[in-house]
Protein backbone atom coordinates (compact mmCIF):
# COMPACT_ATOMS: atom_id res chain seq x y z
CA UNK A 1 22.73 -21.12 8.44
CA UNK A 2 23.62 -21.88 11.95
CA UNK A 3 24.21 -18.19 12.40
CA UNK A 4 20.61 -17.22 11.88
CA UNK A 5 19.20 -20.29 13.65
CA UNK A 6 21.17 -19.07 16.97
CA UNK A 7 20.13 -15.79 16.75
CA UNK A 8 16.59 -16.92 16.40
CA UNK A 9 16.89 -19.12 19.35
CA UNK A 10 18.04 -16.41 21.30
CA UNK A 11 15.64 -13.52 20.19
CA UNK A 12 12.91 -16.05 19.87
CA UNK A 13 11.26 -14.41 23.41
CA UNK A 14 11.67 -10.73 21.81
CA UNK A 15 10.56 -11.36 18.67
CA UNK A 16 7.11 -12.69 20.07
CA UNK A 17 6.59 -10.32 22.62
CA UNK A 18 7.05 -7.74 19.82
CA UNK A 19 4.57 -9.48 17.55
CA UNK A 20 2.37 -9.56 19.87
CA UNK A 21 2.80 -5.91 20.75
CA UNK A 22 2.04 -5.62 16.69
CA UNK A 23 -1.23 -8.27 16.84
CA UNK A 24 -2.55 -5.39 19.31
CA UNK A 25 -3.12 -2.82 17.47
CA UNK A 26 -6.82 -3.22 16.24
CA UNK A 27 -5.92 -2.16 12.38
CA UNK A 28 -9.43 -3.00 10.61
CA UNK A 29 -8.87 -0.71 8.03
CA UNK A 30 -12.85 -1.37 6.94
CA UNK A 31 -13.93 0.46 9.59
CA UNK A 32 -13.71 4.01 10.22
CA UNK A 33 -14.30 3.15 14.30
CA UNK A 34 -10.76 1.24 14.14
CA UNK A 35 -8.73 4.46 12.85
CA UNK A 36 -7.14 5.90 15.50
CA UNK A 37 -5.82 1.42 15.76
CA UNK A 38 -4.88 1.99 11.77
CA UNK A 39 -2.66 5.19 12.35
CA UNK A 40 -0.75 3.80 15.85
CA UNK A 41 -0.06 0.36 13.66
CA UNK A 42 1.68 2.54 10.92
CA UNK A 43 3.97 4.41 13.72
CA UNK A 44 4.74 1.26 15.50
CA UNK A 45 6.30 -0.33 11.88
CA UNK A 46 8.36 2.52 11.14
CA UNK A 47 9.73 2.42 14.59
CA UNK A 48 10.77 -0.87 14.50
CA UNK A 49 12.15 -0.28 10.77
CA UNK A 50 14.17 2.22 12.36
CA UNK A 51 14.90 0.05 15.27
CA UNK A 52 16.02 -2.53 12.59
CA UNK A 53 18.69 -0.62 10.56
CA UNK A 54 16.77 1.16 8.13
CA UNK A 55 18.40 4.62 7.29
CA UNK A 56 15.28 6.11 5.45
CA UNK A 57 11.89 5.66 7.18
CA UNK A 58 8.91 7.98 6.55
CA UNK A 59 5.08 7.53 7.08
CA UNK A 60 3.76 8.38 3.72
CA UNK A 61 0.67 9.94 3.62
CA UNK A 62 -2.50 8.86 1.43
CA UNK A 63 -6.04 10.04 0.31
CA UNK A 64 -6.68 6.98 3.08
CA UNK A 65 -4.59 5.15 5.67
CA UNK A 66 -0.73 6.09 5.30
CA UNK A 67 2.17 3.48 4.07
CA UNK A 68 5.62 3.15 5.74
CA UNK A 69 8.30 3.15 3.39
CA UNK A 70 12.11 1.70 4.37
CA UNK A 71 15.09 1.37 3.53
CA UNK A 72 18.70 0.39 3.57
CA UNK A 73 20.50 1.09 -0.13
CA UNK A 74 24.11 0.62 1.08
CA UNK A 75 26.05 -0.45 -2.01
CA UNK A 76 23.83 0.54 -5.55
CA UNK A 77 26.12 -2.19 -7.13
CA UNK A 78 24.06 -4.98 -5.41
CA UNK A 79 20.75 -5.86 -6.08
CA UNK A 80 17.32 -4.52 -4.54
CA UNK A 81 14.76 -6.17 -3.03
CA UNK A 82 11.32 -4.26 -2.64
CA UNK A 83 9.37 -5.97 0.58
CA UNK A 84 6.08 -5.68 0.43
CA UNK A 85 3.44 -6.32 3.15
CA UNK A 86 -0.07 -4.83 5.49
CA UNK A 87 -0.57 -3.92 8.17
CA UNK A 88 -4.38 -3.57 8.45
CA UNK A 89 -6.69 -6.83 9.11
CA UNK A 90 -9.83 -7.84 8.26
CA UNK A 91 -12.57 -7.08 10.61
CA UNK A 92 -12.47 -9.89 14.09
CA UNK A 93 -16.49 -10.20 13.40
CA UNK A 94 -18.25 -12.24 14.49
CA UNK A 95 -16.51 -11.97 18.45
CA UNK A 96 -18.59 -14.24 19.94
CA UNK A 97 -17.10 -17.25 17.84
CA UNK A 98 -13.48 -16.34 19.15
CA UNK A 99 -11.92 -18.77 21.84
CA UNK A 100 -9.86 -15.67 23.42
CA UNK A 101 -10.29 -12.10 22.24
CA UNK A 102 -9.32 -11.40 18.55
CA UNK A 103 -6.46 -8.48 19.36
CA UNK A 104 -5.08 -10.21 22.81
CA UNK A 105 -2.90 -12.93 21.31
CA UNK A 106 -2.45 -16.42 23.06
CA UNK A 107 -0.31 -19.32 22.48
CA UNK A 108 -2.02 -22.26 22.18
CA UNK A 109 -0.50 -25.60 20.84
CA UNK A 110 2.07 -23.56 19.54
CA UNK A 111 0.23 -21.06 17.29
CA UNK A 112 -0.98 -17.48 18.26
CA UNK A 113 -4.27 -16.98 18.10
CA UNK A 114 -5.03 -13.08 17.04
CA UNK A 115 -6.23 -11.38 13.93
CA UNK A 116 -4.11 -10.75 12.09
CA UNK A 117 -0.81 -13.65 13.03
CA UNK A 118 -0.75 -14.81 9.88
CA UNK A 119 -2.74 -11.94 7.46
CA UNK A 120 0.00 -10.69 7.29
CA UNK A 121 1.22 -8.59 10.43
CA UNK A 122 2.96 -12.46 11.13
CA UNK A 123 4.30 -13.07 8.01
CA UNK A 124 5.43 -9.42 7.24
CA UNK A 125 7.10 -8.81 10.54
CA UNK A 126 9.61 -11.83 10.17
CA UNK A 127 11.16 -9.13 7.38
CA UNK A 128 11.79 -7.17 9.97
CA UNK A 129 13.34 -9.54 12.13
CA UNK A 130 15.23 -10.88 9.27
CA UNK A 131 16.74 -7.31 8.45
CA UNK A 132 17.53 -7.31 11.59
CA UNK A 133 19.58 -10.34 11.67
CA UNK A 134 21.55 -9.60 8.48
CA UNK A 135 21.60 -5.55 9.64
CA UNK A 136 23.53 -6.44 13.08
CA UNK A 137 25.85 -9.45 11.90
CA UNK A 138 26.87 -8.00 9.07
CA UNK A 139 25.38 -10.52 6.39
CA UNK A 140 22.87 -7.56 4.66
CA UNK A 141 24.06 -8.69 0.86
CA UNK A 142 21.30 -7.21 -1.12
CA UNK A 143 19.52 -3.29 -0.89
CA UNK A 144 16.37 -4.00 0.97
CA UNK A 145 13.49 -1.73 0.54
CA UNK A 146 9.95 -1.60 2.69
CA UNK A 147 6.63 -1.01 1.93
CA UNK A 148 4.57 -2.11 4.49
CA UNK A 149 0.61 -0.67 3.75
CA UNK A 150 -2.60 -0.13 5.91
CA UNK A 151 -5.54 -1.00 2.84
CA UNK A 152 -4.49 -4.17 1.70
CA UNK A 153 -7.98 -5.41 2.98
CA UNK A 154 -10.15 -2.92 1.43
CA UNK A 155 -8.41 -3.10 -2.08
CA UNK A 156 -5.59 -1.00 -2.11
CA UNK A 157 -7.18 1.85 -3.04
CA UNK A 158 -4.20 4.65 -2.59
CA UNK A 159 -1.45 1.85 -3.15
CA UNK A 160 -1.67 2.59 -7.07
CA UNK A 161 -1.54 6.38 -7.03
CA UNK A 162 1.56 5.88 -4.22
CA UNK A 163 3.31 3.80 -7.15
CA UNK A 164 2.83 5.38 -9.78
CA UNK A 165 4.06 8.41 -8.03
CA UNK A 166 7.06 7.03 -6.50
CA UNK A 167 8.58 4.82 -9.31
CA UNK A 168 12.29 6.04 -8.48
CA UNK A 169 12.01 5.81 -5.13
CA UNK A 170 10.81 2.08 -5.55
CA UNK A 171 13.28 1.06 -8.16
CA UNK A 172 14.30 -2.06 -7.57
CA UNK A 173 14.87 -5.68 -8.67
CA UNK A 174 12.36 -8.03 -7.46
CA UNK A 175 9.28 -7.96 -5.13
CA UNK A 176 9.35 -10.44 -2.33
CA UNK A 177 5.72 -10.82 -0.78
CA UNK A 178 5.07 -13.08 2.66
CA UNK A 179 1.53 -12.71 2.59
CA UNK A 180 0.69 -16.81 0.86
CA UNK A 181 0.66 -20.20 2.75
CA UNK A 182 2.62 -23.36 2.12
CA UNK A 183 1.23 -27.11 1.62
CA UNK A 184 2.82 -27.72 5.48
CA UNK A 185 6.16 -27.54 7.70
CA UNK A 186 6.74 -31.18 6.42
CA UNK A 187 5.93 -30.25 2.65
CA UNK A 188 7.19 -26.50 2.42
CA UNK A 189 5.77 -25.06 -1.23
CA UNK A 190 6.34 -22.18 -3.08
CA UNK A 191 3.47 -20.36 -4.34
CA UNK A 192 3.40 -19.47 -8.63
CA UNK A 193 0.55 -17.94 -9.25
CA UNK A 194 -2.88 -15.94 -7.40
CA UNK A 195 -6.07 -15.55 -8.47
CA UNK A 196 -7.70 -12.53 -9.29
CA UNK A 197 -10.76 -11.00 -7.81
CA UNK A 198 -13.98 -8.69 -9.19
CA UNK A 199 -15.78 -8.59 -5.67
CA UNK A 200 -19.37 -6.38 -6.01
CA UNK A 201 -22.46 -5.88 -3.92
CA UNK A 202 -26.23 -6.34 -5.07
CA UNK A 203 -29.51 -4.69 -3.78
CA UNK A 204 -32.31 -5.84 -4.68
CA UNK A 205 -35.52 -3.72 -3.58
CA UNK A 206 -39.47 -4.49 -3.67
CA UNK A 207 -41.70 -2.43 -1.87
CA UNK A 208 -41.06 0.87 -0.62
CA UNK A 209 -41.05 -0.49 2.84
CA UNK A 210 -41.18 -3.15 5.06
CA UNK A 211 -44.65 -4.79 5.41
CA UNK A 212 -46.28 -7.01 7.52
CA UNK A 213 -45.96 -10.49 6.00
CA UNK A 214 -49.45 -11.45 7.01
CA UNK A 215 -51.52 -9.06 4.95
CA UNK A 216 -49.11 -8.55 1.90
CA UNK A 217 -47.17 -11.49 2.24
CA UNK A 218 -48.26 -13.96 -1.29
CA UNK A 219 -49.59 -10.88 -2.89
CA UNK A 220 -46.20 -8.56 -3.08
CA UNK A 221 -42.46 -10.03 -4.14
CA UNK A 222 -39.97 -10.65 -1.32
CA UNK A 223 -37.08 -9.49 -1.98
CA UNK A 224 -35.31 -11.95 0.15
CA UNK A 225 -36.42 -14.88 -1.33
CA UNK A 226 -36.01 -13.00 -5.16
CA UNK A 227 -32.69 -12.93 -4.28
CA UNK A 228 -31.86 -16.25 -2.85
CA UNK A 229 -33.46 -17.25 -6.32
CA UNK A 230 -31.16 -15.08 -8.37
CA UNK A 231 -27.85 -16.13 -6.55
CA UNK A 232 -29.37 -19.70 -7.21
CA UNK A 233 -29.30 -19.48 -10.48
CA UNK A 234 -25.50 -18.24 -10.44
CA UNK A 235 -24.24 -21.52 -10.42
CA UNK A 236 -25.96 -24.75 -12.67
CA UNK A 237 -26.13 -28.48 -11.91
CA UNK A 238 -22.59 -29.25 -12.14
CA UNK A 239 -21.56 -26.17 -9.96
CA UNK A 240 -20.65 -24.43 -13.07
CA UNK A 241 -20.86 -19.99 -13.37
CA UNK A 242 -23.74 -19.69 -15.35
CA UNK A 243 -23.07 -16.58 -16.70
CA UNK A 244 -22.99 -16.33 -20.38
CA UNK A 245 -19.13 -15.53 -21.69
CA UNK A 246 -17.55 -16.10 -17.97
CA UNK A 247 -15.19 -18.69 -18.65
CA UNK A 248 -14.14 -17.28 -22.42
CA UNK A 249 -10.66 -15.96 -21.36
CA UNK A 250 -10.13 -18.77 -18.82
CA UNK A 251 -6.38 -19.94 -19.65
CA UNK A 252 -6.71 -23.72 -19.18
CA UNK A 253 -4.31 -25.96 -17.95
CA UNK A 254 -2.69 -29.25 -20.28
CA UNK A 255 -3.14 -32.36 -19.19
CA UNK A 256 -0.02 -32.83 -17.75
CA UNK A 257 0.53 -29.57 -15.93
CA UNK A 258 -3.17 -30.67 -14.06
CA UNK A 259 -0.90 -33.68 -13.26
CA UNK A 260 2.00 -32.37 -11.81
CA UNK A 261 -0.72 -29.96 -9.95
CA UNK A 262 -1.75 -32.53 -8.61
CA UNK A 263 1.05 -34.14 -7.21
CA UNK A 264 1.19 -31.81 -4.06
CA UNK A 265 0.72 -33.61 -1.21
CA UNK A 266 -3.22 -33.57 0.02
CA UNK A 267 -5.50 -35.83 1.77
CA UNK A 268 -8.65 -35.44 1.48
CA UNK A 269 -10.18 -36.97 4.16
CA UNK A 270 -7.63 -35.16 6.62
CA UNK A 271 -9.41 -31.88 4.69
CA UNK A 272 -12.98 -32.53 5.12
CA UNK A 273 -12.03 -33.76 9.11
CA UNK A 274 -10.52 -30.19 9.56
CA UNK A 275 -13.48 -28.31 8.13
CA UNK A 276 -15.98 -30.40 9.50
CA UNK A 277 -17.89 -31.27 6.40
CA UNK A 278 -19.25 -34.90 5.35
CA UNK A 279 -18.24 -33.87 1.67
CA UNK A 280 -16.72 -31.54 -0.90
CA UNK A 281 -18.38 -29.56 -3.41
CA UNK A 282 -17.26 -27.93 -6.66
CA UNK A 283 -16.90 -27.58 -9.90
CA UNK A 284 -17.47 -31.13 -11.81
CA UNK A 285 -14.23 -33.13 -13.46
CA UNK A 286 -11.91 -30.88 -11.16
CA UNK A 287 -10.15 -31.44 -8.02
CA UNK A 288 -10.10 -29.60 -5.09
CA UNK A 289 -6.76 -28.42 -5.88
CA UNK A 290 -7.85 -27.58 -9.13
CA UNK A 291 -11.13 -25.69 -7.53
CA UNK A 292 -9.11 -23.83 -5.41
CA UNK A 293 -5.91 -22.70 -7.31
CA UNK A 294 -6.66 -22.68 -11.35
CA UNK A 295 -10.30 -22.41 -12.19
CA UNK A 296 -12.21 -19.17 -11.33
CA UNK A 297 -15.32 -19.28 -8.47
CA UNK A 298 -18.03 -17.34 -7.55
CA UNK A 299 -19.39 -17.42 -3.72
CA UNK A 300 -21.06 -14.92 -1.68
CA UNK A 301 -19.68 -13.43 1.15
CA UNK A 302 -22.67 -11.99 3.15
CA UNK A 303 -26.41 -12.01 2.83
CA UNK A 304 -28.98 -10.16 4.52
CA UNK A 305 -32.77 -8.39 4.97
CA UNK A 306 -35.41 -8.16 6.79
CA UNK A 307 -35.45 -8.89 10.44
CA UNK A 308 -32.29 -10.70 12.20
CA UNK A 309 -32.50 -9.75 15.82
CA UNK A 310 -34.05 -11.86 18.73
CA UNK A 311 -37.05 -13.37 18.63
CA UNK A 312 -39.70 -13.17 16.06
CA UNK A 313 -41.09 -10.28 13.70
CA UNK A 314 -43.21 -11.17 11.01
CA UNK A 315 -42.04 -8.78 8.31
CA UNK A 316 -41.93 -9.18 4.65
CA UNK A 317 -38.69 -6.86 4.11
CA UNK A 318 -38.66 -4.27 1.75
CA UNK A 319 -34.50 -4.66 0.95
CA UNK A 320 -32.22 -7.49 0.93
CA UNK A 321 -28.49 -7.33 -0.16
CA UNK A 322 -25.55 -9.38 -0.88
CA UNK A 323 -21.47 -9.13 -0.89
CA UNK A 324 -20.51 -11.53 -3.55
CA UNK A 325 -16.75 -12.27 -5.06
CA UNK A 326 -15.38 -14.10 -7.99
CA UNK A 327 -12.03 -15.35 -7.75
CA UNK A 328 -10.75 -15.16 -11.65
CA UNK A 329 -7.94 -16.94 -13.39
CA UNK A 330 -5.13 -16.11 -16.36
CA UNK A 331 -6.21 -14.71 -18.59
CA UNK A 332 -9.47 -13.33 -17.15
CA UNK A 333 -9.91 -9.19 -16.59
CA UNK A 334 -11.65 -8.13 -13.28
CA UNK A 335 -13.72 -5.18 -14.96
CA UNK A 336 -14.51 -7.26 -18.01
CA UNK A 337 -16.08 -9.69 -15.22
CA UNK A 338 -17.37 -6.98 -13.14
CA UNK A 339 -19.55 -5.99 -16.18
CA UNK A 340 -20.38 -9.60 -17.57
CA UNK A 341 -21.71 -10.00 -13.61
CA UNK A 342 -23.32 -6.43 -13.50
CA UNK A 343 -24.90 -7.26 -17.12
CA UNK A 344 -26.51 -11.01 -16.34
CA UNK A 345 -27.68 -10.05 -13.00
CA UNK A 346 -29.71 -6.99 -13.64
CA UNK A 347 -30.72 -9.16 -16.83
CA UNK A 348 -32.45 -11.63 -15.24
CA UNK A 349 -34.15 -9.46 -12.81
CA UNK A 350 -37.57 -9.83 -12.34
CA UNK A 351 -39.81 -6.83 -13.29
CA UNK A 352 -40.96 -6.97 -10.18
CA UNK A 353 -37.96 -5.82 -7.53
CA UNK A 354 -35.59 -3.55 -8.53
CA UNK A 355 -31.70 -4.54 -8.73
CA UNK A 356 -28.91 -2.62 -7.83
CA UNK A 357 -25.08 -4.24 -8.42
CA UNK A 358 -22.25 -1.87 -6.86
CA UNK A 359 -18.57 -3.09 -7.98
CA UNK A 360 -16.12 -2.93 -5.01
CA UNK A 361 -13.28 -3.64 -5.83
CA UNK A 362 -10.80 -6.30 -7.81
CA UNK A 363 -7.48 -7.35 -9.03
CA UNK A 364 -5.81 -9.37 -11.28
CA UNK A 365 -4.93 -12.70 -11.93
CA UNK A 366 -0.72 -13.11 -12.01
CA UNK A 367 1.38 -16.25 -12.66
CA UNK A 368 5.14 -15.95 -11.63
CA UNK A 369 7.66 -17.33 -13.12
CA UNK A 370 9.81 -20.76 -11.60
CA UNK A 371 12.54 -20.11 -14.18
CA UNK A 372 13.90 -16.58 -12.64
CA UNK A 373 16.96 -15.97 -10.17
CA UNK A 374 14.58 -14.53 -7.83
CA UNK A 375 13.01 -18.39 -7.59
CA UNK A 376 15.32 -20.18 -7.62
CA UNK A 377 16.94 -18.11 -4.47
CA UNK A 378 13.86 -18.98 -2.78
CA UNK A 379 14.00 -21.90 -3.39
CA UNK A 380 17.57 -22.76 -2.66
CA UNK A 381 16.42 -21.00 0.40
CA UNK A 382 13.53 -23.08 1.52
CA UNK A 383 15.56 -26.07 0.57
CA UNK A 384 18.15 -25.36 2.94
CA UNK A 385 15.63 -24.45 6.03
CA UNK A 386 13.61 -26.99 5.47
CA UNK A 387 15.71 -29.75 4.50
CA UNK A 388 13.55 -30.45 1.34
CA UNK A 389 12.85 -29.03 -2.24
CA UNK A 390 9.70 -27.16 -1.87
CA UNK A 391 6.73 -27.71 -3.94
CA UNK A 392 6.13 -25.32 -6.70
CA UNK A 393 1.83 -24.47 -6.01
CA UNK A 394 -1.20 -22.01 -6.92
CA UNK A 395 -2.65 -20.07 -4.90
CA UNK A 396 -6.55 -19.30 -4.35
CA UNK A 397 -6.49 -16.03 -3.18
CA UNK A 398 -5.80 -13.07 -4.52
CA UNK A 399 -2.61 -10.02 -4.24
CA UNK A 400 -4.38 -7.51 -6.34
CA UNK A 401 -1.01 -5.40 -6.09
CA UNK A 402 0.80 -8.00 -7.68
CA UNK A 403 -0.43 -7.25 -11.04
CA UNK A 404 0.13 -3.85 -10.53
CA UNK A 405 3.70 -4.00 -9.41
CA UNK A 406 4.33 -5.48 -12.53
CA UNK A 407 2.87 -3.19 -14.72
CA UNK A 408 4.04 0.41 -13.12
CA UNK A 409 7.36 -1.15 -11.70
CA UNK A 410 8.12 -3.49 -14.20
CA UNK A 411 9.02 -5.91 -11.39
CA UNK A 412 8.02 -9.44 -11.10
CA UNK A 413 7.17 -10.91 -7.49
CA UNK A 414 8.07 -14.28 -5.45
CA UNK A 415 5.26 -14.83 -3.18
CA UNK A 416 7.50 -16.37 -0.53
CA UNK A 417 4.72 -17.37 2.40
CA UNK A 418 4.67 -19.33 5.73
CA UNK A 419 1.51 -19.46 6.46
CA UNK A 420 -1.42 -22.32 6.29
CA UNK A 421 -4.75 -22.27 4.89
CA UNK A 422 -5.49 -24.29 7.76
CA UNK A 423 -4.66 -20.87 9.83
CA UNK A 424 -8.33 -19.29 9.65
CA UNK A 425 -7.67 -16.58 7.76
CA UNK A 426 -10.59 -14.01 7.92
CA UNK A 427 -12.35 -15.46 10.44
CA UNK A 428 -12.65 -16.25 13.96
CA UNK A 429 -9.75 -17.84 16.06
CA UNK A 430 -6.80 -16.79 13.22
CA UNK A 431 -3.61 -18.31 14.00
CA UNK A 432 0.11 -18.74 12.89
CA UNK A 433 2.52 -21.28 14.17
CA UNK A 434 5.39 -20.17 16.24
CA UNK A 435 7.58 -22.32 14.30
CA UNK A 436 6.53 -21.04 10.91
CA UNK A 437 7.39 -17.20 12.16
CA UNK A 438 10.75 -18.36 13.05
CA UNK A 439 11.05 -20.16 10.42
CA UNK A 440 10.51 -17.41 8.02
CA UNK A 441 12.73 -15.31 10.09
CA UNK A 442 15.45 -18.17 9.18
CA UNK A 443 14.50 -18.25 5.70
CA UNK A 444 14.47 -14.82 4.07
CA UNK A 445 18.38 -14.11 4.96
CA UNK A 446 19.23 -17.04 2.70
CA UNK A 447 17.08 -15.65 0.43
CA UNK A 448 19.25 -12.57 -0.11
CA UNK A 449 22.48 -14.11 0.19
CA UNK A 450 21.37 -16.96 -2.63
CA UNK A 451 20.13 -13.81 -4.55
CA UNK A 452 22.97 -11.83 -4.76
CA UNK A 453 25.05 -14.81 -5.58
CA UNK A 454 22.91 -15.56 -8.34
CA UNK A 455 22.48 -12.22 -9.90
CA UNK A 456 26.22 -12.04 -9.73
């Protein structure tokens, strides 16, 4: 342990310059203006894979952005651990709401502010760092395999044709995944189980263009307001989906695993004070760690139509749209929600707008297990960094890939984050502590070693 920490404290000035040199790169894979930022990302990983140790490193090719693929297989005796990670971010929007620019990073109270720190070019990085610890002192006691991708953020589209393709080439014997947060430094956690997703767009339509709102307005549907009514109705008085056969598959939870749920450390009051909000809201007899880790939601992401710039325009507007996602639960199915959502909400339309729903993408829900080797090496791990048992958790967002990992590889995952959902992920002024970087980078070679001892 000391090892690691004194290598950390002497790299510590490298391995933030390179992060930052990684935090850069403007890698918002949504956007097709940000490509020629996607495809210098991907080089810069597999040069410092190579830089690293890694004996294989290639730039593998996709019908979108490429992956980099890794590896050191030095003794096939010893297990393998498949890293997995992205490399694209979501889009820095809106830029005016950033402190300092989104892809210049800056240390302030001892986090870096960039997008991207902590989702996930933070988090997947200290891998790197970490293989390079255990490459150069001689302490590499498990195969390590890399695959870092550049879609993550707009659903992985290419990452399931890549596996399914490459099964032998990514044999191995568990997934490790730094791309979750923990409870805190001070109450380090250990993430069981994600959420899935069914994420869709809807388009609803009146006339056949936009009119003036004083001589058709009251006499011709807006389609603005017919929409704000339909998303209304989504949800009923006590916040539940109110969409018939939603919550059929939901697995629920006993009473006493809600308990022990329960018994992470959160205060409330401390929660609202960091979001700025007088009160919660949710779903009625649940708590907001039940909300946000093992019942399913449904919130919209973006709404908009008509006129938005400055100033005034009376306009009654002949489209309005909406990005909405549902975060789903075990044992839920994201196309059998997709549909149930598609279904209601061109159901209830009103005959007169028209209502377009366009699935996106979605995942599924995935609950790991706290009984495996892989676990309990994590654990052992955090224990041993952190001075104190972490707290087994669920998380509220989603790792579509997850699910698939385990169904084309076999392979079952430890979602072994450092990040905090206090970090701003996917929006303005992201951030990631210097002390949880390096503390990841401390972390993950006791993972390995505890392991390989176990699997022994």
């Amino acid at each position: 342990m000391q090892n690691i920490k004194d290598y950390v404290e002497a790299n510590k000035q490298r391995f933030l310059n390179e992060l930052f040199e990684l935090l850069r790169f403007p890698s918002v894979s949504a956007d097709p203006q940000y490509k020629e930022g996607v495809l210098n990302t991907a080089e810069f990983v597999a040069q410092k894979l190579k830089e690293a140790g890694a004996d294989k490193v290639e730039i593998c090719p996709t019908a979108g952005y490429p992956i980099v693929y890794g590896e050191k297989v030095f003794d096939p005796s010893l297990p393998t651990v498949l890293v997995y990670g992205h490399y694209d971010v979501q889009p820095a929007d809106p830029i005016e709401l950033w402190d300092t620019p989104p892809f210049e990073p800056t240390i302030r109270d001892g986090k870096i502010y960039a997008r991207g720190a902590a989702d996930d070019k933070g988090q997947f990085y200290m891998h790197v760092k970490a293989f390079e610890y255990m490459i150069k002192n001689n302490q590499l006691s498990c195969n390590i395999k890399f695959m870092i991708e550049g879609e993550e953020e707009v659903g992985s589209a290419n990452l399931g044709s890549f596996v399914k393709e490459n099964k032998e080439r990514l044999k191995a014997d568990v997934i490790v995944i730094s791309d979750t947060s923990m409870i805190s430094l001070e109450n380090p956690s250990l993430e069981t189980g994600l959420r899935g997703l069914s994420y869709v767009e809807v388009e609803v339509t009146g006339p056949n263009r936009d009119l003036h709102s004083g001589v058709y307005g009251g006499a011709v549907a807006n389609p603005a307001t017919i929409l704000a009514k339909l998303i209304a109705s989504l949800h009923d008085e006590n916040n539940h989906i109110a969409i018939p056969g939603f919550y059929d598959d939901v697995l629920e939870l006993t009473p006493e695993e809600r308990k022990a749920l329960n018994e992470a450390p959160f205060d409330i009051e401390e929660y609202k004070s960091d979001l700025g909000i007088t009160n919660i809201w949710g779903e009625k007899d649940f708590t907001t760690i039940e909300r946000t880790g093992i019942r399913p939601t449904l919130e919209v992401n973006g709404i908009w139509g008509g006129y938005i710039g400055e100033g005034a325009k009376t306009v009654l507007p002949s489209k309005a749209f909406a990005k909405i996602s549902m975060r789903l639960v075990p044992n839920q199915n994201s196309e059998k929600i997709t549909k149930l959502f598609k279904d209601h909400f061109e159901g209830i339309a009103p005959d007169y707008i028209k209502v377009k729903v366009t699935p996106h993408h979605g995942g599924e829900p995935v609950v790991t297990p706290t009984d495996s080797i892989a676990y309990q090496a994590a654990e052992k791990a955090l224990t041993e960094t952190f001075n104190k048992k972490p707290i087994p958790t669920r998380g509220g967002g989603s790792i579509p890939i997850v699910a698939l990992f385990e169904k084309e590889l076999g392979l079952k995952t430890v979602l072994l984050g450092f990040g905090l959902d206090s970090d701003n992920l996917h929006s303005p002024n992201e951030k990631y502590g210097i002390e949880n970087y390096l503390k990841g980078i401390e972390t993950i070679p006791l993972f390995h070693k505890y392991y390989a001892e176990l699997s022994k």
